[in-house]
N, C-alpha and C. Protein backbone atom coordinates (compact mmCIF):
# COMPACT_ATOMS: atom_id res chain seq x y z
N UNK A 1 -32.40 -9.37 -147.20
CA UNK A 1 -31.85 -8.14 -147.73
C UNK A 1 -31.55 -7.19 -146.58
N UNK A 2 -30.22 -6.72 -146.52
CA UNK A 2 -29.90 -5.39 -145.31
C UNK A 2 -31.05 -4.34 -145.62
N UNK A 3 -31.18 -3.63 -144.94
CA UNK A 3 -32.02 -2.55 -144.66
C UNK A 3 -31.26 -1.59 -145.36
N UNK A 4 -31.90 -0.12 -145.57
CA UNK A 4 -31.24 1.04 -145.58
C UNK A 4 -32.07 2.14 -145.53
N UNK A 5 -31.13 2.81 -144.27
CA UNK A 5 -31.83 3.86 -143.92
C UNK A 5 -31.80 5.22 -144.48
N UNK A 6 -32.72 6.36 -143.44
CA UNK A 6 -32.53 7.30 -143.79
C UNK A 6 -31.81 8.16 -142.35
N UNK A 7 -31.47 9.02 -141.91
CA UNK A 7 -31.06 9.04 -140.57
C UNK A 7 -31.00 11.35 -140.46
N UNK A 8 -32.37 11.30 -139.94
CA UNK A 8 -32.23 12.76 -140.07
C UNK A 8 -31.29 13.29 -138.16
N UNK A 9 -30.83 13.92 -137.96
CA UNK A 9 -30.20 14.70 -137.04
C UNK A 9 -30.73 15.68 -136.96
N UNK A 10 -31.05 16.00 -135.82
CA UNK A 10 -31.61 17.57 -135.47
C UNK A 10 -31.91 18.08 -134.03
N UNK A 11 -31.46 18.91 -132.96
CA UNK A 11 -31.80 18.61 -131.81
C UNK A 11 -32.83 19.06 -131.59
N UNK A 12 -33.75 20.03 -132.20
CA UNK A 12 -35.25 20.29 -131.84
C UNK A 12 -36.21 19.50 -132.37
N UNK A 13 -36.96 18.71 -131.57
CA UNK A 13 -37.54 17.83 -131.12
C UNK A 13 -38.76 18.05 -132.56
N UNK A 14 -39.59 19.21 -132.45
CA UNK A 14 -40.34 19.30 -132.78
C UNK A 14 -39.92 19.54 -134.86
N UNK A 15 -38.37 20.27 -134.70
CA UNK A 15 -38.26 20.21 -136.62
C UNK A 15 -37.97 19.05 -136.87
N UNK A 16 -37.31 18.45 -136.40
CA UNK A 16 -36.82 16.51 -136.11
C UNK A 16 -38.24 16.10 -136.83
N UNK A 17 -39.15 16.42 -136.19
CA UNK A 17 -40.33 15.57 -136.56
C UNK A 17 -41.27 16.15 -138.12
N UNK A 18 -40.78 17.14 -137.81
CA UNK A 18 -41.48 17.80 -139.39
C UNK A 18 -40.84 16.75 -140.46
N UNK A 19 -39.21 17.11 -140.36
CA UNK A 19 -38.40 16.42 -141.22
C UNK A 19 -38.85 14.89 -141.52
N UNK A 20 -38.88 14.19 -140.73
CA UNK A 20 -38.93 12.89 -140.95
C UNK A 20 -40.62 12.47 -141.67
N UNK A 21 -41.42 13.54 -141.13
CA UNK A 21 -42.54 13.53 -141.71
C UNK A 21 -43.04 13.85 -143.21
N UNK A 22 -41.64 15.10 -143.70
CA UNK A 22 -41.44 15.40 -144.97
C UNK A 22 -40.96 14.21 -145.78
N UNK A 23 -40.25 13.45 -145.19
CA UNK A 23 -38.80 12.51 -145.86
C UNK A 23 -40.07 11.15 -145.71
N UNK A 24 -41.31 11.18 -144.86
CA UNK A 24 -42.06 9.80 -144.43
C UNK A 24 -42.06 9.07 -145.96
N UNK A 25 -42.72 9.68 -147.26
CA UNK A 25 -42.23 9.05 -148.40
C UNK A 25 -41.84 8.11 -148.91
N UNK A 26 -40.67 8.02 -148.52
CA UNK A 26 -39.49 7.15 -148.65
C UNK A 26 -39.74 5.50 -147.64
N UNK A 27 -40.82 5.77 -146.62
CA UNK A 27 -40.82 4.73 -145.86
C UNK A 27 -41.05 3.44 -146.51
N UNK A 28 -40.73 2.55 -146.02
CA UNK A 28 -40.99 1.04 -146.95
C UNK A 28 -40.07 0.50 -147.47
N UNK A 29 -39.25 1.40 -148.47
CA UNK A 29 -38.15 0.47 -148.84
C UNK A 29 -36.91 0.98 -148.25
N UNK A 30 -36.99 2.20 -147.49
CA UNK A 30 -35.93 2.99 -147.18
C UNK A 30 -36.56 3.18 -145.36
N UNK A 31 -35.68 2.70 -144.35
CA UNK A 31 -36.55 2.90 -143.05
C UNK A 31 -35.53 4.65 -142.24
N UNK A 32 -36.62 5.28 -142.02
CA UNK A 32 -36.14 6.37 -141.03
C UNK A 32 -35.91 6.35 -139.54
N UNK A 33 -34.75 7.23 -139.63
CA UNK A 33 -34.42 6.95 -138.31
C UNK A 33 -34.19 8.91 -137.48
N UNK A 34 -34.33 9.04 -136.51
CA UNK A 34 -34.01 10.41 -136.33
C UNK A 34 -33.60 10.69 -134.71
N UNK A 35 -32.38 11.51 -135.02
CA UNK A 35 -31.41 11.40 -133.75
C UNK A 35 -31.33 13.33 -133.24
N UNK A 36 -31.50 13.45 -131.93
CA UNK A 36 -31.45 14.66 -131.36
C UNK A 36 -29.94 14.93 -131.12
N UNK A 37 -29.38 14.32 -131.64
CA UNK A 37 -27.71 14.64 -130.80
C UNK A 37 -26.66 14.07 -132.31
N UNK A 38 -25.32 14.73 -132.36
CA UNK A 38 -24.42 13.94 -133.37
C UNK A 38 -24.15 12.62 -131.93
N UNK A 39 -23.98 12.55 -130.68
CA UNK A 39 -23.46 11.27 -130.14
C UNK A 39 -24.44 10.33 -130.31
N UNK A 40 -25.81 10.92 -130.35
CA UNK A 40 -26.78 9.78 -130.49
C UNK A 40 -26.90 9.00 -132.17
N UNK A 41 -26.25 10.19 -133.08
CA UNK A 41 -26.49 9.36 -134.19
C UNK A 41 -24.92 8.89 -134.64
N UNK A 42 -24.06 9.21 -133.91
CA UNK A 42 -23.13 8.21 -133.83
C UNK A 42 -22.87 6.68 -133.38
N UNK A 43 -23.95 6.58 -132.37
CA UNK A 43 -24.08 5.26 -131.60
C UNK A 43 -25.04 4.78 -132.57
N UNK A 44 -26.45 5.14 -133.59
CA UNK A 44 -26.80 4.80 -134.59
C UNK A 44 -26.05 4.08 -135.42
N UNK A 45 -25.38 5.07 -136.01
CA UNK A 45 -24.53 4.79 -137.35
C UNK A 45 -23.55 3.43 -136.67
N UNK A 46 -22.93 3.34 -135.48
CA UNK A 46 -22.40 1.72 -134.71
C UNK A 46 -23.40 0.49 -135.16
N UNK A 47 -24.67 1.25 -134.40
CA UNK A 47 -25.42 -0.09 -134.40
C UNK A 47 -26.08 -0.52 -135.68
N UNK A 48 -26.19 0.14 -136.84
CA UNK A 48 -26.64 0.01 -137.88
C UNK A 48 -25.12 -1.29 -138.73
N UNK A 49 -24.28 -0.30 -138.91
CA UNK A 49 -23.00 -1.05 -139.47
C UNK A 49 -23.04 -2.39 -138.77
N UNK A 50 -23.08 -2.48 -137.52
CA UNK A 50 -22.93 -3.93 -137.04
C UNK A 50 -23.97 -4.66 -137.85
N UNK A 51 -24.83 -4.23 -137.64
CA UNK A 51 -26.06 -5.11 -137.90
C UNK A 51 -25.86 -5.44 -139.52
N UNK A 52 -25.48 -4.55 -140.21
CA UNK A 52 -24.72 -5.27 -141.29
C UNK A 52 -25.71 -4.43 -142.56
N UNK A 53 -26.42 -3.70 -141.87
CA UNK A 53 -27.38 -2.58 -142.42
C UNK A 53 -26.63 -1.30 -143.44
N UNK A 54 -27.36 -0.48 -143.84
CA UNK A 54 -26.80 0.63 -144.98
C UNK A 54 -27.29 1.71 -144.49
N UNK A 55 -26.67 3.24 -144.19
CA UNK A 55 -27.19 4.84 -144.01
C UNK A 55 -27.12 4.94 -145.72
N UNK A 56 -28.18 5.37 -146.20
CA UNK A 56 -28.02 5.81 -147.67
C UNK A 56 -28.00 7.18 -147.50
N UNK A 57 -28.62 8.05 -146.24
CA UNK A 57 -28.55 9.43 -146.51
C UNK A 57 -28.66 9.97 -145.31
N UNK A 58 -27.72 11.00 -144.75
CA UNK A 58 -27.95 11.74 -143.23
C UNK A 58 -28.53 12.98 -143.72
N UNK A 59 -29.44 13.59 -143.13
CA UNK A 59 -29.79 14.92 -143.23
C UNK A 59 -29.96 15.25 -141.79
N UNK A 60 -28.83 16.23 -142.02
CA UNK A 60 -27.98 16.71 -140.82
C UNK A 60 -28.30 18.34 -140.49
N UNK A 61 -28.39 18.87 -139.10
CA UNK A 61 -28.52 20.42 -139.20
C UNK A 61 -26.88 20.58 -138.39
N UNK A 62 -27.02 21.92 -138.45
CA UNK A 62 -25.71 22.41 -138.34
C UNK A 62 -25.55 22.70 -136.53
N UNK A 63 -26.41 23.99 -136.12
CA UNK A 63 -26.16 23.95 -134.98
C UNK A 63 -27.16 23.34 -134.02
N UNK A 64 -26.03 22.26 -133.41
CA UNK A 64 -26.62 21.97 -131.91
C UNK A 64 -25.59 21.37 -131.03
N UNK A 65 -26.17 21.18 -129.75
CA UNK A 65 -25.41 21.32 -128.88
C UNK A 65 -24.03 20.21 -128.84
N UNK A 66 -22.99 20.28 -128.29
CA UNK A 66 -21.94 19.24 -128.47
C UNK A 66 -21.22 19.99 -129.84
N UNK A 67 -21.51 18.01 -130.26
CA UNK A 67 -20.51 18.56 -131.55
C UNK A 67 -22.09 19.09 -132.85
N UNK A 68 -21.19 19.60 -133.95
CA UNK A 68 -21.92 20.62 -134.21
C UNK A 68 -21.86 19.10 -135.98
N UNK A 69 -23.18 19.76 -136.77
CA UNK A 69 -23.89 18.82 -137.61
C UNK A 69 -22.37 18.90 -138.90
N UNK A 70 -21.66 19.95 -138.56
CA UNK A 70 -20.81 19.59 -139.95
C UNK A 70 -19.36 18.96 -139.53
N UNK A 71 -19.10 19.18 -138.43
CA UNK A 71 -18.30 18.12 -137.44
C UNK A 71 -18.62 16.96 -137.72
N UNK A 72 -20.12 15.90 -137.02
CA UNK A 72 -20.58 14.98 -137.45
C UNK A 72 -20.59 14.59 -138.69
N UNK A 73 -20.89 15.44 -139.87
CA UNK A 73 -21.21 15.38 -141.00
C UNK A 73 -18.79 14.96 -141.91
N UNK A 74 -18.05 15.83 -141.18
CA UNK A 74 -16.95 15.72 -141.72
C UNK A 74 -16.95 14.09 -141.28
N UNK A 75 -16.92 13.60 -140.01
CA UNK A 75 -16.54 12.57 -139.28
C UNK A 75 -17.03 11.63 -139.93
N UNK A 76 -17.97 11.63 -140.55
CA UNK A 76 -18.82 9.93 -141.13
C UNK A 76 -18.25 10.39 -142.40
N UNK A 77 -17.59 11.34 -143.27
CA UNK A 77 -16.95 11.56 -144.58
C UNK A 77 -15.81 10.70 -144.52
N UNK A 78 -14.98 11.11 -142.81
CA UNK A 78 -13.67 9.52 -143.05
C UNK A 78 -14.18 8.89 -142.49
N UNK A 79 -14.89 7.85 -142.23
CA UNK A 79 -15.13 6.79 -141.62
C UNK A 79 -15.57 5.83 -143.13
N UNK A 80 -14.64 5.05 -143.61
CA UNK A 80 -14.72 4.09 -144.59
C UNK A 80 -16.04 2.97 -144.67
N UNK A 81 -16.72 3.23 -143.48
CA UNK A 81 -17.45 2.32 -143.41
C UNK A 81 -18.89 3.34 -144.57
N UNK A 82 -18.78 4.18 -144.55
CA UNK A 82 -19.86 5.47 -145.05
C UNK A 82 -19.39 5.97 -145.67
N UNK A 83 -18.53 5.48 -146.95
CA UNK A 83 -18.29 6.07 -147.83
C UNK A 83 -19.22 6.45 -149.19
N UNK A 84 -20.18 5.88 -148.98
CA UNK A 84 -21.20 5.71 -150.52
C UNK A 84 -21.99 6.84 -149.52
N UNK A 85 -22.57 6.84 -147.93
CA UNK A 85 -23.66 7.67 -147.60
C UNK A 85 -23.56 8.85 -148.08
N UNK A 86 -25.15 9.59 -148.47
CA UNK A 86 -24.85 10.67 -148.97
C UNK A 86 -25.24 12.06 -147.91
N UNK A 87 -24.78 13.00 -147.99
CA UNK A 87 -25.08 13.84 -146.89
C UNK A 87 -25.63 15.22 -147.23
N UNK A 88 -26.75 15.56 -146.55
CA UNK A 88 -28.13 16.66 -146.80
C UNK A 88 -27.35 17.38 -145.54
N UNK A 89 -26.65 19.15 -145.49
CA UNK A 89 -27.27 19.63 -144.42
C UNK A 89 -28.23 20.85 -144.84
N UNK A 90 -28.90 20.39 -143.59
CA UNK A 90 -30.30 21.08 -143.26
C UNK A 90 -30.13 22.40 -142.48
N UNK A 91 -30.14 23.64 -142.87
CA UNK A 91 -29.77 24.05 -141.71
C UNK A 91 -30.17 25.97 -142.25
N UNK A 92 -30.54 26.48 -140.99
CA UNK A 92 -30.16 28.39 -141.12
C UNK A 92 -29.18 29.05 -140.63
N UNK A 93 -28.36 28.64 -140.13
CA UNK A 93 -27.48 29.09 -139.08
C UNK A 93 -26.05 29.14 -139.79
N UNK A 94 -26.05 27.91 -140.70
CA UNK A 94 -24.37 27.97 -140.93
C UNK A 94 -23.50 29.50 -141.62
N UNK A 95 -22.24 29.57 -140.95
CA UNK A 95 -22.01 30.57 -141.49
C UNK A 95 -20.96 30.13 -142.63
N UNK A 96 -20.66 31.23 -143.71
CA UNK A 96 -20.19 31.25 -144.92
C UNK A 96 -18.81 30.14 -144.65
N UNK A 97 -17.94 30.33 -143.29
CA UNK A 97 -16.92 29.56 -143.35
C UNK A 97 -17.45 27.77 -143.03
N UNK A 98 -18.41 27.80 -142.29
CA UNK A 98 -19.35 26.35 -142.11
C UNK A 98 -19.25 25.71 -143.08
N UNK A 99 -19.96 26.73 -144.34
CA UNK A 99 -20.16 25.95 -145.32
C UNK A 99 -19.52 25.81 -146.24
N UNK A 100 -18.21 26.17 -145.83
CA UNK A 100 -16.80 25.92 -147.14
C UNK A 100 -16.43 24.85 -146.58
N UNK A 101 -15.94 24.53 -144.60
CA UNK A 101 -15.80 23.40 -144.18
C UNK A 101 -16.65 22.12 -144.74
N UNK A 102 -17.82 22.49 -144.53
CA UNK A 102 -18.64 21.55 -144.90
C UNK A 102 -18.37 20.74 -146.18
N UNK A 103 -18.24 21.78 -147.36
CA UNK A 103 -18.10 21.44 -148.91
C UNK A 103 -16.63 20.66 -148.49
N UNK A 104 -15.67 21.09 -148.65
CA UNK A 104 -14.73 20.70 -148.54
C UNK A 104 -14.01 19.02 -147.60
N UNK A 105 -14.20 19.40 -146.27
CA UNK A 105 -14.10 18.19 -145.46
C UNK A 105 -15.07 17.35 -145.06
N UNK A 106 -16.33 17.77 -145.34
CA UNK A 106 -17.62 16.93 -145.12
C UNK A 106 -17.43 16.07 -146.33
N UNK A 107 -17.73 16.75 -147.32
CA UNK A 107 -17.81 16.28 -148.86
C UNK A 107 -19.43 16.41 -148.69
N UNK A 108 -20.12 17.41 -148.41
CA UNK A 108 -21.95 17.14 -148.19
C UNK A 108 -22.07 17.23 -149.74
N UNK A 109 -23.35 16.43 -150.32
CA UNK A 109 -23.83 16.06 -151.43
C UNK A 109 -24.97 17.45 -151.79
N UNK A 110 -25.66 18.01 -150.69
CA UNK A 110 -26.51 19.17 -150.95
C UNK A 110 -26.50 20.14 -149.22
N UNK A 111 -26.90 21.21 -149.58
CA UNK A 111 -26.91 22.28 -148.80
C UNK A 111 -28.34 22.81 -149.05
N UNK A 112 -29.17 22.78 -147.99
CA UNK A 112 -30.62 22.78 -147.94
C UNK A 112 -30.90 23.95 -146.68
N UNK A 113 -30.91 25.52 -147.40
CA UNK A 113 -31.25 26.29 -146.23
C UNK A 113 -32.70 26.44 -145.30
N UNK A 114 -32.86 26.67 -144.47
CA UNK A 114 -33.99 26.49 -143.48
C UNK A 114 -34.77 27.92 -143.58
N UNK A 115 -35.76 27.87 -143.67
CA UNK A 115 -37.22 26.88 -143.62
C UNK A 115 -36.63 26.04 -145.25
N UNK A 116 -37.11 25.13 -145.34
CA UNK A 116 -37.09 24.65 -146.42
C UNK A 116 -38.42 24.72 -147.57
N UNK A 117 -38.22 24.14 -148.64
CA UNK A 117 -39.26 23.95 -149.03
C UNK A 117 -39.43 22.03 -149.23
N UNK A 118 -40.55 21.89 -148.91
CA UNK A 118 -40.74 20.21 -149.01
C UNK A 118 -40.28 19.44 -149.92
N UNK A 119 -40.89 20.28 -151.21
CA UNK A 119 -40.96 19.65 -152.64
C UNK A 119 -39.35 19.63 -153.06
N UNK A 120 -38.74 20.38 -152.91
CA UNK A 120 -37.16 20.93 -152.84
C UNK A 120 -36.45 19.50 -151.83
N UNK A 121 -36.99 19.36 -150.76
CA UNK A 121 -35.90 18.45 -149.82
C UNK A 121 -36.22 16.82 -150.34
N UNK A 122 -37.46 16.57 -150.57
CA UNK A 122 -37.64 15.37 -150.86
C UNK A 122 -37.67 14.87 -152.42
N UNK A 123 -37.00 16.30 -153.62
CA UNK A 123 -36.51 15.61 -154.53
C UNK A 123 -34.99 15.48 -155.14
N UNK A 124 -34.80 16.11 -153.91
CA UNK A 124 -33.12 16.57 -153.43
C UNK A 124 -32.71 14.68 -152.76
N UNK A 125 -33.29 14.46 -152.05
CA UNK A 125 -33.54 13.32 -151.13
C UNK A 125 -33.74 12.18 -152.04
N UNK A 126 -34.02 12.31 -152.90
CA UNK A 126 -35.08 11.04 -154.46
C UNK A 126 -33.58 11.00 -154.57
N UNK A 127 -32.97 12.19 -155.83
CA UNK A 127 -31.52 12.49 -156.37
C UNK A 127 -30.63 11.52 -155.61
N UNK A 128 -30.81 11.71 -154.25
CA UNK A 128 -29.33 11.66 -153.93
C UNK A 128 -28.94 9.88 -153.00
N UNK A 129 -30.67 9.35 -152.44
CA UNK A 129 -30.97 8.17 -152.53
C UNK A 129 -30.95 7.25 -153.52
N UNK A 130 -31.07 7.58 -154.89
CA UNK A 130 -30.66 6.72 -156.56
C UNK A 130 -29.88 7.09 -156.27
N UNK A 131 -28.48 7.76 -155.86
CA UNK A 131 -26.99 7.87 -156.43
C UNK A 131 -26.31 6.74 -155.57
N UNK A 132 -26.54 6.76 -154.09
CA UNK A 132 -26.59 5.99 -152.89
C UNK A 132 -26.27 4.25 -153.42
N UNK A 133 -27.57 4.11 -154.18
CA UNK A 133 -28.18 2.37 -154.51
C UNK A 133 -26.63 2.52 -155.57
N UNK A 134 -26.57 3.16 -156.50
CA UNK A 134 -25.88 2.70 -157.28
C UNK A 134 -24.74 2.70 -157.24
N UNK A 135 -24.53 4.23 -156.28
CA UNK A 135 -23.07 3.63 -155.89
C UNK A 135 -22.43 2.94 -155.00
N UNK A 136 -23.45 2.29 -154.24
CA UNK A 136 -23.25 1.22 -153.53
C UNK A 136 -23.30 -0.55 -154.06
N UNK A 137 -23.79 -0.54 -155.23
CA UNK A 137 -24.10 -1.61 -156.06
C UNK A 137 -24.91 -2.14 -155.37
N UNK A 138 -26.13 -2.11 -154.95
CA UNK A 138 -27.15 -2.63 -154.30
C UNK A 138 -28.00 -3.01 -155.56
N UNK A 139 -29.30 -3.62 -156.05
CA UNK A 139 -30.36 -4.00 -156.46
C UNK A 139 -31.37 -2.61 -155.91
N UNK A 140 -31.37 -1.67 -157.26
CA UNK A 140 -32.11 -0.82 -156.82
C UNK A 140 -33.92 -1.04 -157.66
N UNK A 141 -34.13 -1.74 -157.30
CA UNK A 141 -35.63 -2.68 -158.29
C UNK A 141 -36.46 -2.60 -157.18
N UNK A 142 -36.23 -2.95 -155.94
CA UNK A 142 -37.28 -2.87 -154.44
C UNK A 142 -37.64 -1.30 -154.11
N UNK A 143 -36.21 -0.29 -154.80
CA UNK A 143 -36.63 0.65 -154.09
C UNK A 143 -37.24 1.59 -155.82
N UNK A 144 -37.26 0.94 -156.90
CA UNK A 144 -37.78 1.63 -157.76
C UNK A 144 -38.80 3.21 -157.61
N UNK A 145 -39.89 2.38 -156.88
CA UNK A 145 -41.08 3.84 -156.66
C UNK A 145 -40.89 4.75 -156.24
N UNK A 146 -40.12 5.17 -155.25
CA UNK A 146 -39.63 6.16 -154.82
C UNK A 146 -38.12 6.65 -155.08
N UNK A 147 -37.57 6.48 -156.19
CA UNK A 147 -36.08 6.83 -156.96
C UNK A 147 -36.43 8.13 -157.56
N UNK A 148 -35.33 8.65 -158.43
CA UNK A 148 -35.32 9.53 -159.16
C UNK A 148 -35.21 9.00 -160.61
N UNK A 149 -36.40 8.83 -161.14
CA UNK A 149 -36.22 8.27 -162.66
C UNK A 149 -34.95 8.66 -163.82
N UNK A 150 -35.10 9.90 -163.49
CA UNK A 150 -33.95 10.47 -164.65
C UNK A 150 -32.43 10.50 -164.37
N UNK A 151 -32.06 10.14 -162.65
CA UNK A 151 -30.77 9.69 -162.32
C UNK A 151 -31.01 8.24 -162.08
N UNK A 152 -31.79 6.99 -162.15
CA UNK A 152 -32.04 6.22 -162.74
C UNK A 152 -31.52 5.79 -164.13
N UNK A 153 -32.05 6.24 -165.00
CA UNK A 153 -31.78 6.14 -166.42
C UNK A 153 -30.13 6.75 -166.85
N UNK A 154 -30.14 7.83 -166.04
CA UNK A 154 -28.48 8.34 -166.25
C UNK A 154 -27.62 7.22 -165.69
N UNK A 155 -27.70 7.23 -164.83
CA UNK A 155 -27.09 5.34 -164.18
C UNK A 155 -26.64 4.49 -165.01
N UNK A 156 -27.85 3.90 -165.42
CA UNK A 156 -28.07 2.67 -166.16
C UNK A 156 -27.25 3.34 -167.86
N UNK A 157 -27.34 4.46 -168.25
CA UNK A 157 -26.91 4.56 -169.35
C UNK A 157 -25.51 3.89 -169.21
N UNK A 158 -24.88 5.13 -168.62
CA UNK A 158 -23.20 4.92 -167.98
C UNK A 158 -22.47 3.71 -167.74
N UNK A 159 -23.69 2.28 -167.37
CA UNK A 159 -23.17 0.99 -166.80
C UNK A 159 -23.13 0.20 -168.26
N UNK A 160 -24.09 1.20 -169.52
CA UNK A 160 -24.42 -0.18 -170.32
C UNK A 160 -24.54 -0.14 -171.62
C-alpha cells in the first residue's frame, strides 16, 4: 500500500515542531513529514510523487523566507499531480489580500489563525484527511481510527 502523508511547512524550527506534535495523532496510518522552507517541501512533494506515495494534507504558514506559504500553497493547487491534497494555512501574519489570494488561487480547504487552538487544528485535520481518502478513492478502512466519523458516513451516504 502507498503511504500518505501529512507535510506541515513552517520556517521556525521550534512552531514546526509544536505542529507536528499537535498533528502526531494521525501517526501510523498517515506518516508526517515537516519542511522549514516552500523549496524544501517542494523537493518533498518530488520525492514523495516519485515514490508513488500520496500528500493527503499540507499545513502550510504564510510568512517565510523565499517564496511565501500561499505562493507554495497556489503552486501545488496547479500541479495535477496534487489535485485531491488538501490544504491547512496556518498562519498570523496573512494579510486580508493573502487571504483572498489564497481562497481563490490556492483553493486552501481551511484557514487556521495563529496561536491556534489544538482541538480546532486536529479536527479541522480529521475533516479534511476523510475528504482526502475519498476523494482520492483510496481504501479508507486502515485509516478508520483516526477519520472524521460524520464526514465518513456523509461519504458513504452520497456513494450508496
Amino acid at each position: 500500500m502507498e503511504k500518505t502523508y501529512i507535510i506541515c511547512v513552517e520556517d521556525q524550527r521550534e512552531v514546526l515542531n509544536t505542529v507536528l506534535k499537535d498533528l502526531e495523532i494521525f501517526e501510523g496510518p498517515f506518516f508526517l513529514e515537516g519542511c522549514e522552507s516552500a523549496d524544501e517541501a517542494e523537493e518533498l512533494l518530488d520525492e514523495l510523487d516519485a515514490q508513488g506515495d500520496y500528500v493527503g494534507l499540507m499545513v502550510c504558514d504564510h510568512v517565510m523566507p523565499g517564496k511565501s506559504g500561499v505562493q507554495l500553497l497556489i503552486d501545488v493547487n496547479k500541479d495535477g499531480r496534487f489535485r485531491h491534497t488538501k490544504k491547512l494555512l496556518l498562519t498570523g501574519l496573512a494579510t486580508h489580500q493573502d487571504t483572498i489570494e489564497a481562497i481563490n488561487q490556492a483553493a486552501i480547504d481551511r484557514y487556521i489563525e495563529k496561536p491556534w487552538n489544538v482541538e480546532i487544528l486536529q479536527k479541522q485535520a480529521r475533516i479534511l484527511l476523510t475528504r482526502f481518502l475519498f476523494d482520492q478513492g483510496l481504501n479508507y478502512e486502515p485509516f478508520l481510527p483516526v477519520l472524521d466519523k460524520e464526514t465518513v458516513l456523509e461519504r458513504l451516504r452520497r456513494m450508496g
